[in-house]
PDB file of N, CA and C in Angstrom:
ATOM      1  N   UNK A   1     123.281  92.795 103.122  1.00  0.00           N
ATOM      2  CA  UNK A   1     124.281  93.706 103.636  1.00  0.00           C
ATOM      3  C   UNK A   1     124.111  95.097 103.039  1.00  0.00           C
ATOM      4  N   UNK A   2     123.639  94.903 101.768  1.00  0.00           N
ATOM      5  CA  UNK A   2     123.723  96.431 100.702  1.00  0.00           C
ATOM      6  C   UNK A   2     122.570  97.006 101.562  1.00  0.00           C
ATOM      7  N   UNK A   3     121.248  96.324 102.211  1.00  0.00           N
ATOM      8  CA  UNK A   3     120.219  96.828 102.712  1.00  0.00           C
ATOM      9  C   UNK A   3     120.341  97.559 104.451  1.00  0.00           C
ATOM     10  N   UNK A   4     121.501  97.146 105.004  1.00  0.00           N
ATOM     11  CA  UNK A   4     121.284  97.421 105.632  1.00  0.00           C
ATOM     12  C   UNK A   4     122.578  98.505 106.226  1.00  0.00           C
ATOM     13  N   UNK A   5     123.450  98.600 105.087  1.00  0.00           N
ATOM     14  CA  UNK A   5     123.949 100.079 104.802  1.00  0.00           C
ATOM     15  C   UNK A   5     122.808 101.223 104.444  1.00  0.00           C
ATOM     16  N   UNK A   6     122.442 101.320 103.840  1.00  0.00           N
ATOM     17  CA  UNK A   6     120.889 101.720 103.276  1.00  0.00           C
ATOM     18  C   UNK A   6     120.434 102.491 104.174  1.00  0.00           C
ATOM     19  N   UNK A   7     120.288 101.528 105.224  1.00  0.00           N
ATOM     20  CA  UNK A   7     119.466 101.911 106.315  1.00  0.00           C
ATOM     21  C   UNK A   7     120.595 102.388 107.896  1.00  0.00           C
ATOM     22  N   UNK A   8     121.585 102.281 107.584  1.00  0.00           N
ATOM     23  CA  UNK A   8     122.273 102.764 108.694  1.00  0.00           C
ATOM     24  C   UNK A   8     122.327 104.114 108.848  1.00  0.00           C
ATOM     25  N   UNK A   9     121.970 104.559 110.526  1.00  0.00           N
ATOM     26  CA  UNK A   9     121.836 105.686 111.229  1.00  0.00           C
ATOM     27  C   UNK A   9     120.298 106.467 110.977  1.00  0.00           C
ATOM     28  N   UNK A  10     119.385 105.753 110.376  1.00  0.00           N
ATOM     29  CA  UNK A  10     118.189 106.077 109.522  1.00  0.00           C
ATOM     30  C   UNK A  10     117.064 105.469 109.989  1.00  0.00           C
ATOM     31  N   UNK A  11     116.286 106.008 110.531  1.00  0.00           N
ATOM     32  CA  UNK A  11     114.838 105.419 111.293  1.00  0.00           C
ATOM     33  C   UNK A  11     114.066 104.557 109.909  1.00  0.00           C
ATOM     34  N   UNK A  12     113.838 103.221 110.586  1.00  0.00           N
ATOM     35  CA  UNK A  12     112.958 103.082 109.774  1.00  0.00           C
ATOM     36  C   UNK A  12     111.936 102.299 109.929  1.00  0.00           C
ATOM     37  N   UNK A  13     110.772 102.186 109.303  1.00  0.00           N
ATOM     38  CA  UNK A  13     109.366 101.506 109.563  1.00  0.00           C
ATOM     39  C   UNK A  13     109.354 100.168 109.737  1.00  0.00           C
ATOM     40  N   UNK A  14     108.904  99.229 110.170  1.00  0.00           N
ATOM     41  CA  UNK A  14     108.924  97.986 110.237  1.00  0.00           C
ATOM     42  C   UNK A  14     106.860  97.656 110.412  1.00  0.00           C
ATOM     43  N   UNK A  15     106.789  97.559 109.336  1.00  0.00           N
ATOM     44  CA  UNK A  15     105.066  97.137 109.019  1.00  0.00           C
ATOM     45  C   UNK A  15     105.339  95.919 108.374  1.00  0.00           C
ATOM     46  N   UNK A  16     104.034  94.933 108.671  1.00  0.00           N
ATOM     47  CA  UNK A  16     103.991  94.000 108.291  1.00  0.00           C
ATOM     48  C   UNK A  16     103.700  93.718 107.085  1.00  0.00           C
ATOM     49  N   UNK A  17     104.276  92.757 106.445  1.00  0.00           N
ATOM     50  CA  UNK A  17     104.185  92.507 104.734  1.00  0.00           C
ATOM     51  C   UNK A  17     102.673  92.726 104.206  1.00  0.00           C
ATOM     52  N   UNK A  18     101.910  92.172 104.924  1.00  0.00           N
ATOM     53  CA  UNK A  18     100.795  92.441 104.208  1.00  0.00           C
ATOM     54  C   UNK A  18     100.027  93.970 103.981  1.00  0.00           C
ATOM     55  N   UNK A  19     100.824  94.638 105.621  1.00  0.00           N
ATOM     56  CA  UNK A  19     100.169  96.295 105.227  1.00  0.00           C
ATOM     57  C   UNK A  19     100.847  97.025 104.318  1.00  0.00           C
ATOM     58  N   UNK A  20     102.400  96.685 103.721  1.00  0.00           N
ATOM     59  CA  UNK A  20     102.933  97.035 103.221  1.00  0.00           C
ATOM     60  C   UNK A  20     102.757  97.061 101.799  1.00  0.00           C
ATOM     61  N   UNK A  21     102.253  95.527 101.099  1.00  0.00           N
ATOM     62  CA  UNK A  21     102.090  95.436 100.387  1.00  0.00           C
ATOM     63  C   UNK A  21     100.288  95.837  99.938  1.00  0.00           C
ATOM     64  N   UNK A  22      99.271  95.831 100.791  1.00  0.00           N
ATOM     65  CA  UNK A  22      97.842  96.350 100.246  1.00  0.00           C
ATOM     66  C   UNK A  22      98.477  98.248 100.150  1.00  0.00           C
ATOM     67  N   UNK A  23      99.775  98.962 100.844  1.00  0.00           N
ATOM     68  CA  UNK A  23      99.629 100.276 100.399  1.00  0.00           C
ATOM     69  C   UNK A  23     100.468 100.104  99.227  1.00  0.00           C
ATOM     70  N   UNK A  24     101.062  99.373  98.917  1.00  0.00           N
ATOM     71  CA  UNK A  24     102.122  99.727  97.318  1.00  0.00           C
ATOM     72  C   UNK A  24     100.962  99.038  96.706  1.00  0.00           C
ATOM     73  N   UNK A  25     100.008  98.213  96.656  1.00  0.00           N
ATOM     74  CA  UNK A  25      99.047  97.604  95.844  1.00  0.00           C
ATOM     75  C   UNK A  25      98.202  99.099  95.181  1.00  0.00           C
ATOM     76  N   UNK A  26      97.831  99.709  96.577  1.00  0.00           N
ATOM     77  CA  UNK A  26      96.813 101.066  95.990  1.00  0.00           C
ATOM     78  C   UNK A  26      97.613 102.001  95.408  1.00  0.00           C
ATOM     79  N   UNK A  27      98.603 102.192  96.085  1.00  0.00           N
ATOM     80  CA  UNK A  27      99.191 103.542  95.025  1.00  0.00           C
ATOM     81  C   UNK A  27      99.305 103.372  93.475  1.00  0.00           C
ATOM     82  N   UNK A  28      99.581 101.677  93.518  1.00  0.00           N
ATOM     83  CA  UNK A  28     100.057 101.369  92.207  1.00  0.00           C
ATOM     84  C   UNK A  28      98.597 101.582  91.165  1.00  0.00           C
ATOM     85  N   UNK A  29      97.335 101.546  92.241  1.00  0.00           N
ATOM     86  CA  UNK A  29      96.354 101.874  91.221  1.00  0.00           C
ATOM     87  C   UNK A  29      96.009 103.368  91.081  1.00  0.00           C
ATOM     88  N   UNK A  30      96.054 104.063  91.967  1.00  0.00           N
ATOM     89  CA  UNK A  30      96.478 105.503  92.303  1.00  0.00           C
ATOM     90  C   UNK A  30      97.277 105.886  91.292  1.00  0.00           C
ATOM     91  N   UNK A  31      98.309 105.610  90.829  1.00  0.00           N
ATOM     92  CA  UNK A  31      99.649 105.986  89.735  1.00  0.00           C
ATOM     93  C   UNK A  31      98.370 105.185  88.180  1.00  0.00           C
ATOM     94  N   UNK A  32      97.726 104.844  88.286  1.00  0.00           N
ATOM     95  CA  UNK A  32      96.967 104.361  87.018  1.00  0.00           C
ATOM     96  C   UNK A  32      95.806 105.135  86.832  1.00  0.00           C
ATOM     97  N   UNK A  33      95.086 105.564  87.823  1.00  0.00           N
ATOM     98  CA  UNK A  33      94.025 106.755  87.604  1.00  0.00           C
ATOM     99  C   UNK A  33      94.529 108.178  87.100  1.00  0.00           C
ATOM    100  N   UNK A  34      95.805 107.880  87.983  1.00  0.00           N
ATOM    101  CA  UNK A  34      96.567 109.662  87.340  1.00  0.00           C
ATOM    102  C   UNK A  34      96.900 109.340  85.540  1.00  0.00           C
ATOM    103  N   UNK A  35      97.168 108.426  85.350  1.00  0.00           N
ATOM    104  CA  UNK A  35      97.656 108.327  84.110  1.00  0.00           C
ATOM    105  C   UNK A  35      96.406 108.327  83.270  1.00  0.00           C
ATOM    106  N   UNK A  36      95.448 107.947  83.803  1.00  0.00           N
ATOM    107  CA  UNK A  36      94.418 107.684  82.989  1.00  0.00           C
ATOM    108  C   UNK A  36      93.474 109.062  83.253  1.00  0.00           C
ATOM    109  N   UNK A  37      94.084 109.829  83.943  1.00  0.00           N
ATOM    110  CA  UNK A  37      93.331 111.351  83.627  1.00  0.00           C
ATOM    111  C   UNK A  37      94.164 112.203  82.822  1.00  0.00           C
ATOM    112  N   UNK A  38      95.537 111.636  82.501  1.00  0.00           N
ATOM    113  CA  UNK A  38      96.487 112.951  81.592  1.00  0.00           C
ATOM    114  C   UNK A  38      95.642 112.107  80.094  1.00  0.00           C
ATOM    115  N   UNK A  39      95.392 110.480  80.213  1.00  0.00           N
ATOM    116  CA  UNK A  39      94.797 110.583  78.563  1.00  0.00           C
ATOM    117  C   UNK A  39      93.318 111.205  78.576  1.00  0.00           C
ATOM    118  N   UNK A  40      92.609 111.111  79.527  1.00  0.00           N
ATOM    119  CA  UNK A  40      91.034 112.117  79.505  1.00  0.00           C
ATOM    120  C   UNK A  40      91.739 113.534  78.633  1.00  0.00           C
ATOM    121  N   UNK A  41      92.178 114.545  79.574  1.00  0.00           N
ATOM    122  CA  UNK A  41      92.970 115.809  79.057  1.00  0.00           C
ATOM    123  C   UNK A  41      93.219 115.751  77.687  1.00  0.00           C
ATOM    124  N   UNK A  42      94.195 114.523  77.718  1.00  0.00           N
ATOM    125  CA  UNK A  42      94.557 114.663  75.677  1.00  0.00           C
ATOM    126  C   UNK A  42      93.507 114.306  74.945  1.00  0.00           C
ATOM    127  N   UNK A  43      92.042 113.463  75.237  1.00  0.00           N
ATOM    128  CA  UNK A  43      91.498 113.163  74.695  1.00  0.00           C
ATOM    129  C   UNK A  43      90.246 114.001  74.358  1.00  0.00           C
ATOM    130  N   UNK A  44      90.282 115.205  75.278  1.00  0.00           N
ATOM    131  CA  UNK A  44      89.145 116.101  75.355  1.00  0.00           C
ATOM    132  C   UNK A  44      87.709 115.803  76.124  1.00  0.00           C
ATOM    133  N   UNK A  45      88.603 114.864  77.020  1.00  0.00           N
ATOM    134  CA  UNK A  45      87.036 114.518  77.766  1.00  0.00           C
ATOM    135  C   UNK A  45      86.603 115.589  78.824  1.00  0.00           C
ATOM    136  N   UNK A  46      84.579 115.760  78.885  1.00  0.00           N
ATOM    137  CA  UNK A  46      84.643 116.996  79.293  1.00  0.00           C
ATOM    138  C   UNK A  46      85.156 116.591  80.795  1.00  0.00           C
ATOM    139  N   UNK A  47      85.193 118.248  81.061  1.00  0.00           N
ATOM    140  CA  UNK A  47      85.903 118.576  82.397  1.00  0.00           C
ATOM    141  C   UNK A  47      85.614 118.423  83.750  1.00  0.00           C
ATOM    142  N   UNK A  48      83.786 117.835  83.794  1.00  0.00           N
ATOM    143  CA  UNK A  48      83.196 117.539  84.939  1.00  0.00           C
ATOM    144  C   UNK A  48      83.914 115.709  85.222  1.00  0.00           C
ATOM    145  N   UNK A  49      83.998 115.193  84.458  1.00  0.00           N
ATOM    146  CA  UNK A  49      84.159 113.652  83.932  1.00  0.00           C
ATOM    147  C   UNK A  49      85.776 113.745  84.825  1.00  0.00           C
ATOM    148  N   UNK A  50      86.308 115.061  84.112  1.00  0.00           N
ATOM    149  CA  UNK A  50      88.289 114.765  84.632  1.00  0.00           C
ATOM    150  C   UNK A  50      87.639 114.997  86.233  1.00  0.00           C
ATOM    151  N   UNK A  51      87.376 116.327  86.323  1.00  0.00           N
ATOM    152  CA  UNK A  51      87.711 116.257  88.184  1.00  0.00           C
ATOM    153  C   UNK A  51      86.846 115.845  88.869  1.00  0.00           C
ATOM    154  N   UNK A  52      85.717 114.092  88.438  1.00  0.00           N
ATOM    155  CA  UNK A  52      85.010 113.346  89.757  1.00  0.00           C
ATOM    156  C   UNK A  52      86.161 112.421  89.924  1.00  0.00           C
ATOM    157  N   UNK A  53      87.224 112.260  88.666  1.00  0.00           N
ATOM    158  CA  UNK A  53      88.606 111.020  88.690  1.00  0.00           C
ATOM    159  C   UNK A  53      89.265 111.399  89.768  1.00  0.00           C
ATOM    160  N   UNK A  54      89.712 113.252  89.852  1.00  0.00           N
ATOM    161  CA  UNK A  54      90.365 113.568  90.498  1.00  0.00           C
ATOM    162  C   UNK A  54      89.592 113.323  92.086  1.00  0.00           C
ATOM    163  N   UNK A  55      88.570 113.499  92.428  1.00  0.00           N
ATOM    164  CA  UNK A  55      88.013 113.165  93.710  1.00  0.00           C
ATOM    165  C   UNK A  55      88.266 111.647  93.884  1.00  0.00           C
ATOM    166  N   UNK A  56      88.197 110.770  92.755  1.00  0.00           N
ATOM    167  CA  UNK A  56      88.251 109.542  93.441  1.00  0.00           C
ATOM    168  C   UNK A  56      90.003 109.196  93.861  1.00  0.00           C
ATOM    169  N   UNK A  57      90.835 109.617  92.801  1.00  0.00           N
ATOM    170  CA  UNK A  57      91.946 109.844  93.127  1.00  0.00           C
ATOM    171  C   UNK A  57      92.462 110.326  95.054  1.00  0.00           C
ATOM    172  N   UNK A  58      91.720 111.158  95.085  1.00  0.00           N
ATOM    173  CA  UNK A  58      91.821 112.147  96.133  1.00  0.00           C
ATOM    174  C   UNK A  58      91.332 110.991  97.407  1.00  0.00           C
ATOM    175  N   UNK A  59      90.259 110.067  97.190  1.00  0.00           N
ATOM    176  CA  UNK A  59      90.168 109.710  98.384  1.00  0.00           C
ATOM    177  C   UNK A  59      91.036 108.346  98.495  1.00  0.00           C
ATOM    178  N   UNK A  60      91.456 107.958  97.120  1.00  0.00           N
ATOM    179  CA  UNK A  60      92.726 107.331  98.133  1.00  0.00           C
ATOM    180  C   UNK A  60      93.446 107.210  98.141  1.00  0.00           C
ATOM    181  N   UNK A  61      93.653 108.228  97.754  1.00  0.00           N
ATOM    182  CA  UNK A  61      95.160 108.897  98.394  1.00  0.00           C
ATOM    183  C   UNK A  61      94.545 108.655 100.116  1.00  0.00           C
ATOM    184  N   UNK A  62      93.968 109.648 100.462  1.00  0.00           N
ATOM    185  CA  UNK A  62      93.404 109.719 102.117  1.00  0.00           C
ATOM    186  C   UNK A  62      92.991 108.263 102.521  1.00  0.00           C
ATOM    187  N   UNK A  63      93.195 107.171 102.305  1.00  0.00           N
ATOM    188  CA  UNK A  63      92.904 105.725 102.362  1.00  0.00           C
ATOM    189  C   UNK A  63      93.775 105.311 102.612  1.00  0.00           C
ATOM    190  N   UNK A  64      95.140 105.457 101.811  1.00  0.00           N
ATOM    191  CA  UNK A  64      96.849 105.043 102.016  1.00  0.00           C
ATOM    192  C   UNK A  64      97.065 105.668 102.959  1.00  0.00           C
ATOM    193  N   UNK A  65      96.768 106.930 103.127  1.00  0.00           N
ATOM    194  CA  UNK A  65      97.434 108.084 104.213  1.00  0.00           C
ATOM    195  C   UNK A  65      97.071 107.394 105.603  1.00  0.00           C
ATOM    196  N   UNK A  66      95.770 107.229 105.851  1.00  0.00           N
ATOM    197  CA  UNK A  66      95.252 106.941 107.033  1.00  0.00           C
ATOM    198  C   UNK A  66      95.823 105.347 106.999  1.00  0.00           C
ATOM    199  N   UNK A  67      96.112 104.783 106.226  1.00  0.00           N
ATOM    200  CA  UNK A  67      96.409 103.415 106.476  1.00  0.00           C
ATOM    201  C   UNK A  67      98.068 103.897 106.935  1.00  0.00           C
ATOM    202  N   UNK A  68      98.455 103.903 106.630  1.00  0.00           N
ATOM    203  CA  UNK A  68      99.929 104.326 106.810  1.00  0.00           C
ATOM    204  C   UNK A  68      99.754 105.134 108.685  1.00  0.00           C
ATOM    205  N   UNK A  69      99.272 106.148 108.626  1.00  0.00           N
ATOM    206  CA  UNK A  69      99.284 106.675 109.680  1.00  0.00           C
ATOM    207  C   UNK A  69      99.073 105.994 110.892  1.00  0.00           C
ATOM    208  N   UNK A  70      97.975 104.701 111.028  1.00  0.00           N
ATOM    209  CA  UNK A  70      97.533 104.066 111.718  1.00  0.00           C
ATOM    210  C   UNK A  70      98.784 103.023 112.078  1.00  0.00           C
ATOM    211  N   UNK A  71      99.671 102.577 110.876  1.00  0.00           N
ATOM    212  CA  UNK A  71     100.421 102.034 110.844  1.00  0.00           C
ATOM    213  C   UNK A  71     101.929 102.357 112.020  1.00  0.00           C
ATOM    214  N   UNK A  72     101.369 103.624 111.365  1.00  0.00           N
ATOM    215  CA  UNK A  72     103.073 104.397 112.561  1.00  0.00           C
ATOM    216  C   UNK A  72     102.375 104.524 113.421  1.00  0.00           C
ATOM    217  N   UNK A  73     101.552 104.860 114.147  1.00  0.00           N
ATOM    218  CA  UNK A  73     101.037 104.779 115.225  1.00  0.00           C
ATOM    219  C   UNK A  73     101.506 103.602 116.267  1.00  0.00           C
ATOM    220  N   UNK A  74     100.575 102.842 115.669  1.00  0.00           N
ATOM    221  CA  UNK A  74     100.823 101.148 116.305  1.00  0.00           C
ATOM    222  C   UNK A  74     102.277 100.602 116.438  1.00  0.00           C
ATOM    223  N   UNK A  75     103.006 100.999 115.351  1.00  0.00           N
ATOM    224  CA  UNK A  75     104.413 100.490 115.413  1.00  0.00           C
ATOM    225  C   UNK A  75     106.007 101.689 115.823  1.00  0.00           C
ATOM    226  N   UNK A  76     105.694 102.447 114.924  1.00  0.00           N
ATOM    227  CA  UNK A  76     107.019 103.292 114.779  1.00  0.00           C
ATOM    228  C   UNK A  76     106.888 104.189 116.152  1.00  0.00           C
ATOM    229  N   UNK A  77     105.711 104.776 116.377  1.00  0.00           N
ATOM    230  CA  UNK A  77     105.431 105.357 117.650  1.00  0.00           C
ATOM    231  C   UNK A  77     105.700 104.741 118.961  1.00  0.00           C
ATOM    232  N   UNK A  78     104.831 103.628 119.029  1.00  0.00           N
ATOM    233  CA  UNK A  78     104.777 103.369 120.698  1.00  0.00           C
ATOM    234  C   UNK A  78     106.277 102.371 120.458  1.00  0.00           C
ATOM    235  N   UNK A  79     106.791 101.998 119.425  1.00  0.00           N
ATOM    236  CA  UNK A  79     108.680 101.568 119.619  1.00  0.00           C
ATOM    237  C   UNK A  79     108.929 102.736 120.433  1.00  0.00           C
ATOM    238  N   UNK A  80     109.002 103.953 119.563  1.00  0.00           N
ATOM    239  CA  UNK A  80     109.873 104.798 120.007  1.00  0.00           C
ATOM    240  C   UNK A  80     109.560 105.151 121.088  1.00  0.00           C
ATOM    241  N   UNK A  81     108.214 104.981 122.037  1.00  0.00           N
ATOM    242  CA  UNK A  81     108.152 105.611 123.053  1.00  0.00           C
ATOM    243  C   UNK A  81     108.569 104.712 124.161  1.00  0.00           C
ATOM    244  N   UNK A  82     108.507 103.488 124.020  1.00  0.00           N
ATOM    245  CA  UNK A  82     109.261 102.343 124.792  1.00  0.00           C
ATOM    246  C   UNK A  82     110.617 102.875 125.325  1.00  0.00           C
ATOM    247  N   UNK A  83     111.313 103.176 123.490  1.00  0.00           N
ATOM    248  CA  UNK A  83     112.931 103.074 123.385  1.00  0.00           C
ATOM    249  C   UNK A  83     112.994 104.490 124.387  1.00  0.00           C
ATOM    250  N   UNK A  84     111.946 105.868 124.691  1.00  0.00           N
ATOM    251  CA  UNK A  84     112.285 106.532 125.816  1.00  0.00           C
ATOM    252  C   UNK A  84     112.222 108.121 124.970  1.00  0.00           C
ATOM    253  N   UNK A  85     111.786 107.427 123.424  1.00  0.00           N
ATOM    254  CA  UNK A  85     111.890 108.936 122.710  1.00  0.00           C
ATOM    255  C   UNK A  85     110.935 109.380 122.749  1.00  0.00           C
ATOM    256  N   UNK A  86     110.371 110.235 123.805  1.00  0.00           N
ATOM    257  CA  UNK A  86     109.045 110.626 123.951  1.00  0.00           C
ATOM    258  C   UNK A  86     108.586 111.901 122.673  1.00  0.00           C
ATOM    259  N   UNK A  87     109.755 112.243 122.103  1.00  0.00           N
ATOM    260  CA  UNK A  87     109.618 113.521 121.130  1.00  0.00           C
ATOM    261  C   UNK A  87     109.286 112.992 120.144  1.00  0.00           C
ATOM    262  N   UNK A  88     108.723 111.560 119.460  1.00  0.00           N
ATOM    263  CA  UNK A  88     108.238 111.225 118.425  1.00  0.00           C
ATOM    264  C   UNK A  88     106.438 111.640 118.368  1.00  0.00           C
ATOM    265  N   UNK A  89     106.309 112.011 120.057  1.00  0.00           N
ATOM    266  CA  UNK A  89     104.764 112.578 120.255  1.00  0.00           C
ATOM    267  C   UNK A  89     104.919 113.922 119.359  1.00  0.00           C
ATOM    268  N   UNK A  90     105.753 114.746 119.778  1.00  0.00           N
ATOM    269  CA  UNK A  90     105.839 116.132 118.983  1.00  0.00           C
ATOM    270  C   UNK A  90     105.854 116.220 117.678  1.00  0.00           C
ATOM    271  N   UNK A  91     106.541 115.150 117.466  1.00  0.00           N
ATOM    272  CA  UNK A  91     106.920 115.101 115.954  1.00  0.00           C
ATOM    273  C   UNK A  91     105.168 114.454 114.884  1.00  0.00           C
ATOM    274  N   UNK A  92     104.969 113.836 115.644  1.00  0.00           N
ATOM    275  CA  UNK A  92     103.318 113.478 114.831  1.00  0.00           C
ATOM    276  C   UNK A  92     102.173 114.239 114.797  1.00  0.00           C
ATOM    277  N   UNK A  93     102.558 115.273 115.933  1.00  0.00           N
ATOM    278  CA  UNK A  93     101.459 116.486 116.198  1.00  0.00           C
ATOM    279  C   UNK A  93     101.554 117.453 115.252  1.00  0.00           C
ATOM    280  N   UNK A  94     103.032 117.337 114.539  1.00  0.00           N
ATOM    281  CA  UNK A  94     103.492 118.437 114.049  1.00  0.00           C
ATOM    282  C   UNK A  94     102.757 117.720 112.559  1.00  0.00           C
ATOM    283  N   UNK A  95     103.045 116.302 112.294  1.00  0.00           N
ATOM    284  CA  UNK A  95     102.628 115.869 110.630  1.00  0.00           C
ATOM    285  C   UNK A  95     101.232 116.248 110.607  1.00  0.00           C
ATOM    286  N   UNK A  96     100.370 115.524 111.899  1.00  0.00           N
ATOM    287  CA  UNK A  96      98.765 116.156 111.796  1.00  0.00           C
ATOM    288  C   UNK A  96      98.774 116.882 111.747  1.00  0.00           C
ATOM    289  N   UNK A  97      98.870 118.150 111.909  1.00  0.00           N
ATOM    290  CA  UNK A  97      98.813 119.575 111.980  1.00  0.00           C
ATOM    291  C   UNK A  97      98.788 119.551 110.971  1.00  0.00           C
ATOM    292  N   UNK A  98     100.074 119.538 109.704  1.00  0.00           N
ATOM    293  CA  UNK A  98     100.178 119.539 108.467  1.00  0.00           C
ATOM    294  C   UNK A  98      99.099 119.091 106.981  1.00  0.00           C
ATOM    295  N   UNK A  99      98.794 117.542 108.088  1.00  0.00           N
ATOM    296  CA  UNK A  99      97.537 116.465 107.513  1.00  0.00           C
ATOM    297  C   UNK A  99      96.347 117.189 107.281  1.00  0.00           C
ATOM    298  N   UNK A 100      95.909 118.116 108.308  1.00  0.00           N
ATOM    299  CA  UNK A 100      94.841 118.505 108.802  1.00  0.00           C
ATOM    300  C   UNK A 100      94.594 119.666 108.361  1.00  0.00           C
ATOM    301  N   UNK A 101      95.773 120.810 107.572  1.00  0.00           N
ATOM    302  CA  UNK A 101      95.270 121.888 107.090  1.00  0.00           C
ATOM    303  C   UNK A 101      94.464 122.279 105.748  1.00  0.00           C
TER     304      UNK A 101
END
């Protein structure tokens, strides 16, 4: 009941457990590379060493992103375009746009 006050009047995603859980799986290693580049920094490791972490960091991040994206696509999108809200097209043109600069 507490969950679904939560969620009242509030769009929300409906992905399947398993995509849900391989993207909280990566971030959670994502949130461990970042941590493990603030101890590089304190530790004085050189600086070519910190930002190839940050590239690997970087791509997946863009791994979750595109997983996620693919995700609303398939689900949150073509719902909404069923349900008749054709302005969820505008609205994703507008995040790529954003994605993409």
């Amino acid at each position: 009941m507490a969950n679904k006050k939560k969620t009242e009047g509030k769009r929300v995603a409906h992905h399947p457990y398993e995509t849900k859980s391989d993207m909280i799986t990566r971030l959670s290693r994502i949130e461990g590379q970042i941590r493990g580049i603030s101890r590089m920094i304190e530790e004085n490791v050189y600086c070519d060493d910190i930002l190839n972490q940050f590239l690997s960091i970087d791509a997946a991040i863009n791994g979750v992103r595109k997983t996620l994206l693919e995700a609303h696509m398939k689900s949150c999108v073509v719902e909404q375009i069923q349900e008749g809200k054709v302005q969820v097209v505008d609205e994703l043109l507008v995040t790529i746009g954003k994605m993409t600069k």
